[in-house]
Protein backbone atom coordinates (compact mmCIF):
# COMPACT_ATOMS: atom_id res chain seq x y z
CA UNK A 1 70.52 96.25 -45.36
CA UNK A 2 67.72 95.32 -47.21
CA UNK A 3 64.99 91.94 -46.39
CA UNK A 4 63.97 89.88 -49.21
CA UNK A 5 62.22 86.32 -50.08
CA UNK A 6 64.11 83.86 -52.49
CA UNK A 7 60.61 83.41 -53.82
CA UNK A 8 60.74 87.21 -55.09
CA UNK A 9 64.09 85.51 -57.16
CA UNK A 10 64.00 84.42 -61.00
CA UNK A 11 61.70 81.60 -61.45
CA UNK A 12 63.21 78.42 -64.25
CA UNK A 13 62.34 78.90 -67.68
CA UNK A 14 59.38 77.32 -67.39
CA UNK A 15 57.83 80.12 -65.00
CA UNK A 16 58.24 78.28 -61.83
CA UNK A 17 59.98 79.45 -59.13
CA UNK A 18 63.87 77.98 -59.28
CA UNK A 19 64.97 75.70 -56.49
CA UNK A 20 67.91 75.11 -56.97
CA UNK A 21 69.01 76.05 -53.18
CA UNK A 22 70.84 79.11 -53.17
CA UNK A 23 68.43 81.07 -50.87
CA UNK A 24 65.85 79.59 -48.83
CA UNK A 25 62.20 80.58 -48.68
CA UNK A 26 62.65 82.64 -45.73
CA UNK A 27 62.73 86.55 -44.82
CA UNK A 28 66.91 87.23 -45.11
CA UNK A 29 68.85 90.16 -44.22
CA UNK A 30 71.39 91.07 -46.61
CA UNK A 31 74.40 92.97 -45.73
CA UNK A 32 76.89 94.02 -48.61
CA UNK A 33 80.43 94.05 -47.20
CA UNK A 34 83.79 95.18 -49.55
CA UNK A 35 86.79 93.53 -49.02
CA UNK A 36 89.52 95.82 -49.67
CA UNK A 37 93.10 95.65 -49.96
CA UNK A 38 96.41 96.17 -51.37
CA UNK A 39 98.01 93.77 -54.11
CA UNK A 40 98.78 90.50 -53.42
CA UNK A 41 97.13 90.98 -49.20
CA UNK A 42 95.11 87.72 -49.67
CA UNK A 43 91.69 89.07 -50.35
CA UNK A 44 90.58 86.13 -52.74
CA UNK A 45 91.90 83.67 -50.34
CA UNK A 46 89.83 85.28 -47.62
CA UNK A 47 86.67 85.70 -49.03
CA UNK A 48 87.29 81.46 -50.10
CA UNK A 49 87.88 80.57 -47.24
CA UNK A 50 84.19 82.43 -45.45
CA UNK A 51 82.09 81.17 -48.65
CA UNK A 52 79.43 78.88 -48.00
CA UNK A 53 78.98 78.71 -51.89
CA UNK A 54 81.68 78.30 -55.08
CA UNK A 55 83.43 81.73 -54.95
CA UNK A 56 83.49 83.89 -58.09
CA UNK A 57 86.99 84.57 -58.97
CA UNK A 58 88.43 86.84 -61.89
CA UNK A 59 91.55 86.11 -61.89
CA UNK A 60 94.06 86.22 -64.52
CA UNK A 61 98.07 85.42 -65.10
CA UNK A 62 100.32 87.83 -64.68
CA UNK A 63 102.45 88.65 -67.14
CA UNK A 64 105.94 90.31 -67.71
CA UNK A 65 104.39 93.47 -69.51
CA UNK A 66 102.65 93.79 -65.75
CA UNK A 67 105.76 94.13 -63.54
CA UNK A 68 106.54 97.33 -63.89
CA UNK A 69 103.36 98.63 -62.10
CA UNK A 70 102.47 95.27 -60.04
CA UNK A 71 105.82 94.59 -57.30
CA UNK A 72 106.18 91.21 -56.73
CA UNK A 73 108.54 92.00 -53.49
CA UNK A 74 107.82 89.49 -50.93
CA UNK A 75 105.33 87.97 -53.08
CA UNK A 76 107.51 84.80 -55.11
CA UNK A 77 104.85 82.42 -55.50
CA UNK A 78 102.33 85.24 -56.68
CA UNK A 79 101.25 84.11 -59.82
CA UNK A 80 97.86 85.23 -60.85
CA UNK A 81 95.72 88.44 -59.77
CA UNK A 82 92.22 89.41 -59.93
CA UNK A 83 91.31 91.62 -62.52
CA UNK A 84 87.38 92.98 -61.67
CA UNK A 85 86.16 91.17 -58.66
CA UNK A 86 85.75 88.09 -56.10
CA UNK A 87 82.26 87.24 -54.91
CA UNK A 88 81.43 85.05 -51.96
CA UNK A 89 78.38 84.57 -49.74
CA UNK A 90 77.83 83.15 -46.29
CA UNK A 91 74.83 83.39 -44.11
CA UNK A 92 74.92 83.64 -40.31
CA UNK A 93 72.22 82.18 -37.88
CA UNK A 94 69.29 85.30 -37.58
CA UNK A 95 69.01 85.07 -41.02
CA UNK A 96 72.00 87.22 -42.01
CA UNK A 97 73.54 86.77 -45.38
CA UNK A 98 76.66 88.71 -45.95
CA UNK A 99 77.68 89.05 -49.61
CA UNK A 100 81.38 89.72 -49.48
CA UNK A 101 82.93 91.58 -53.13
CA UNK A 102 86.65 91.53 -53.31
CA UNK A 103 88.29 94.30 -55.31
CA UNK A 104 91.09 94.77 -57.33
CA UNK A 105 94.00 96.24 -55.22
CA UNK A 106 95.87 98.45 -57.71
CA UNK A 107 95.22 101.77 -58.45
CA UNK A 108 94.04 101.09 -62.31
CA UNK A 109 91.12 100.11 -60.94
CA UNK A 110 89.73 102.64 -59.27
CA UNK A 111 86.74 103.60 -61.28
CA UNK A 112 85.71 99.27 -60.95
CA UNK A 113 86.25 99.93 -57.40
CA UNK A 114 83.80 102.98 -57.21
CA UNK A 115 81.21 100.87 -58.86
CA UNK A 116 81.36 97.50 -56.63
CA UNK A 117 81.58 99.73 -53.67
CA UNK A 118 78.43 101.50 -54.36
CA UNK A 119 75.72 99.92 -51.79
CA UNK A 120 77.87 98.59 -49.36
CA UNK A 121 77.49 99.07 -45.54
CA UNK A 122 81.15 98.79 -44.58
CA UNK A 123 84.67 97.44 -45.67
CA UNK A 124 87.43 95.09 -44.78
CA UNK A 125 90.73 96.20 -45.25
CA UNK A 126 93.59 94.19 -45.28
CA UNK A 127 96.73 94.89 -44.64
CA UNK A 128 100.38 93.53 -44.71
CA UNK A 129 103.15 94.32 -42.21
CA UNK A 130 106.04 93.66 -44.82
CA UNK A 131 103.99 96.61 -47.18
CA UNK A 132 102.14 98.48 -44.53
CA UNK A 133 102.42 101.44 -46.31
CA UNK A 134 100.54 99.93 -49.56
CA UNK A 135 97.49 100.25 -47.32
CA UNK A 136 97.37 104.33 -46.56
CA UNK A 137 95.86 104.42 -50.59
CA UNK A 138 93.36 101.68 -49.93
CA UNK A 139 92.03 103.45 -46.94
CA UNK A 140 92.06 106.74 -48.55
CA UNK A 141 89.55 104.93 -51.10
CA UNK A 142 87.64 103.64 -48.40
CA UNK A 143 87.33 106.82 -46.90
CA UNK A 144 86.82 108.73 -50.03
CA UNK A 145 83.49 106.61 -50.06
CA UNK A 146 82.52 107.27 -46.80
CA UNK A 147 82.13 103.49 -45.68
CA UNK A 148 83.06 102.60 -42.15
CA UNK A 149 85.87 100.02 -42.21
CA UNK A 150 87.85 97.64 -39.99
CA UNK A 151 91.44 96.99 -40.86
CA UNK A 152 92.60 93.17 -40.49
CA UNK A 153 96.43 92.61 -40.84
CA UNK A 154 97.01 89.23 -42.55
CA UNK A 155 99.73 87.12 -41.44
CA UNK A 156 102.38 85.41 -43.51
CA UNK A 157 104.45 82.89 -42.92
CA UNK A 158 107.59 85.45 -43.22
CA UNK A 159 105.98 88.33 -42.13
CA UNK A 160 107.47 90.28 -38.60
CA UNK A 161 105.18 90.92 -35.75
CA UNK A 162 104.05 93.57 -33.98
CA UNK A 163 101.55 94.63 -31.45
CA UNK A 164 98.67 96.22 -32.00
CA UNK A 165 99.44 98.82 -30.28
CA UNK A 166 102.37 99.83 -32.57
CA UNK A 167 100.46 98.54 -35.65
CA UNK A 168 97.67 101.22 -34.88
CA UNK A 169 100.53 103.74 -34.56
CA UNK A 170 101.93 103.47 -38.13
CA UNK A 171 98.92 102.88 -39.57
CA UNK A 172 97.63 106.27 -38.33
CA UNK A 173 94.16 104.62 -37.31
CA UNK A 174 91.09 106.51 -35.86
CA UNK A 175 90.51 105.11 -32.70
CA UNK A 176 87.10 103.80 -33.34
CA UNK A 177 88.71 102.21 -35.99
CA UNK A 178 88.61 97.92 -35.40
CA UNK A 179 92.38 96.48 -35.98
CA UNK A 180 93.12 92.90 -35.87
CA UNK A 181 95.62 90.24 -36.74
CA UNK A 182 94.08 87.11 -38.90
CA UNK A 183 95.25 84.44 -40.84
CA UNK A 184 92.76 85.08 -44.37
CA UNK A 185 93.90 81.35 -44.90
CA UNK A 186 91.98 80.36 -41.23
CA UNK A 187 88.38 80.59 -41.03
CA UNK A 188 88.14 81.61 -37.42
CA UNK A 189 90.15 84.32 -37.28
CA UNK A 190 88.63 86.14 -40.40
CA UNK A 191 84.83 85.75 -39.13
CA UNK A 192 86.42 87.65 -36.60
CA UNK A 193 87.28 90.58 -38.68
CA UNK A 194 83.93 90.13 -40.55
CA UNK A 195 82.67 90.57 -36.61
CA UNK A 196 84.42 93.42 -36.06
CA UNK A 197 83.17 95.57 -39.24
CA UNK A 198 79.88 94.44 -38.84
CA UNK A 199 79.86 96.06 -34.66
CA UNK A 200 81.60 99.22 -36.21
CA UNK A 201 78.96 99.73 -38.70
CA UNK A 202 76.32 99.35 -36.18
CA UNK A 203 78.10 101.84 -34.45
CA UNK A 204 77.98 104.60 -37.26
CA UNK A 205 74.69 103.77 -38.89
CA UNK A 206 71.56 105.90 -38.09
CA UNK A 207 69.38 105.79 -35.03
CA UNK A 208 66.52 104.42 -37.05
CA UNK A 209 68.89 101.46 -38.81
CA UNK A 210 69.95 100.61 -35.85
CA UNK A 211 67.07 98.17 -34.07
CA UNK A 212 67.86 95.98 -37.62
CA UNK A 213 71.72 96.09 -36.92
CA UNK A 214 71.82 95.13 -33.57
CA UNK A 215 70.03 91.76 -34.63
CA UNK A 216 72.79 91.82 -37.61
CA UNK A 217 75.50 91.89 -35.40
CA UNK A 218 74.18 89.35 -32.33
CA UNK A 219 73.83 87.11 -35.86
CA UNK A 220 76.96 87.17 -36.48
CA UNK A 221 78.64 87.06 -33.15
CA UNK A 222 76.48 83.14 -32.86
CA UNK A 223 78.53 81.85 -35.74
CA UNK A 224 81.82 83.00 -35.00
């Protein structure tokens, strides 16, 4: 996590110092969070729905030359997908500003993936019980990059149930690993995810990190 001034920012063209409100002149704590996922899991709708600012989307149509490597089972009205990455921001009382980076989902774009991921403290993964096995490659990634990550199942309208228990079961989780159920469509329930990543990478960063993530994490806990 690093601290910096908006006054440290690009100035106008002019030379002065821009003020056009996207940081305040204060001390901040930014926190770089991934959020990871299989196709079609709801990632862009997620990271719209936390953004305190107009989300960054890369998004394109699909296509029919695209169906043979991106399944459209149990996604009908799926439409459009992103293509190198969704951007959102939102800033928690403390001072904490989480940038959250969405990634593409498919396997083609790994090597984009490596790249947004580099910096990042931790990652969301999300998950869907109609595909849960669509996730085991996504958290392979994640672990691949050594980032700590919380898994959030997102639920659809037609999608079955299932404890958590059972959930953690088939997903083969670590037990430190954070699981919950959200709706990426409810703002609520997916601070709570955010939450729970940001306690498990308190929990894994260093001894001397973790004075700074302890005030992170009580942040974030007073705007859930």
């Amino acid at each position: 996590m690093d601290s910096v001034r908006s006054g440290d920012r690009a100035g106008s063209p002019e030379g002065r110092p821009s003020r056009v409100g996207y940081l305040p002149d204060r001390d901040q704590t930014l926190m770089k969070l991934v959020v990871a996922g299989p196709f079609g899991v709801g990632k862009t709708t997620l990271i719209r729905t936390l953004s305190e600012i107009a989300t960054l989307h890369t998004e394109e149509a699909m296509t029919e030359s695209g169906r043979p490597v991106d399944d459209l089972a149990g996604l009908p009205e799926k439409s459009t997908t992103t293509v190198a990455v969704d951007f959102g921001r939102l800033t928690l009382p403390g001072n904490l500003v989480l940038y959250m980076f969405g990634t593409p989902g498919q396997r083609r774009f790994f090597p984009l993936w490596q790249d947004v991921a580099r910096g990042a403290l931790g990652a969301l993964v999300l998950a869907d019980t109609r595909r849960l096995a669509d996730s085991f490659e996504i958290m392979d990634m994640v672990e691949e990059q050594g980032l700590p990550y919380a898994v959030a199942v997102n639920r659809f309208p037609d999608s079955p149930e299932h404890p958590v228990e059972v959930l953690r079961t088939h997903l083969d989780l670590h037990a430190a690993t954070p699981l919950l159920l959200c709706d990426a469509r409810e703002r609520g329930s997916s601070l709570d995810a955010l939450v729970a990543l940001a306690e498990h990478v308190l929990d894994t960063l260093p001894a001397t990190a973790a004075a700074t993530a302890t005030a992170a994490t009580a942040a974030t806990q007073e705007g859930s």
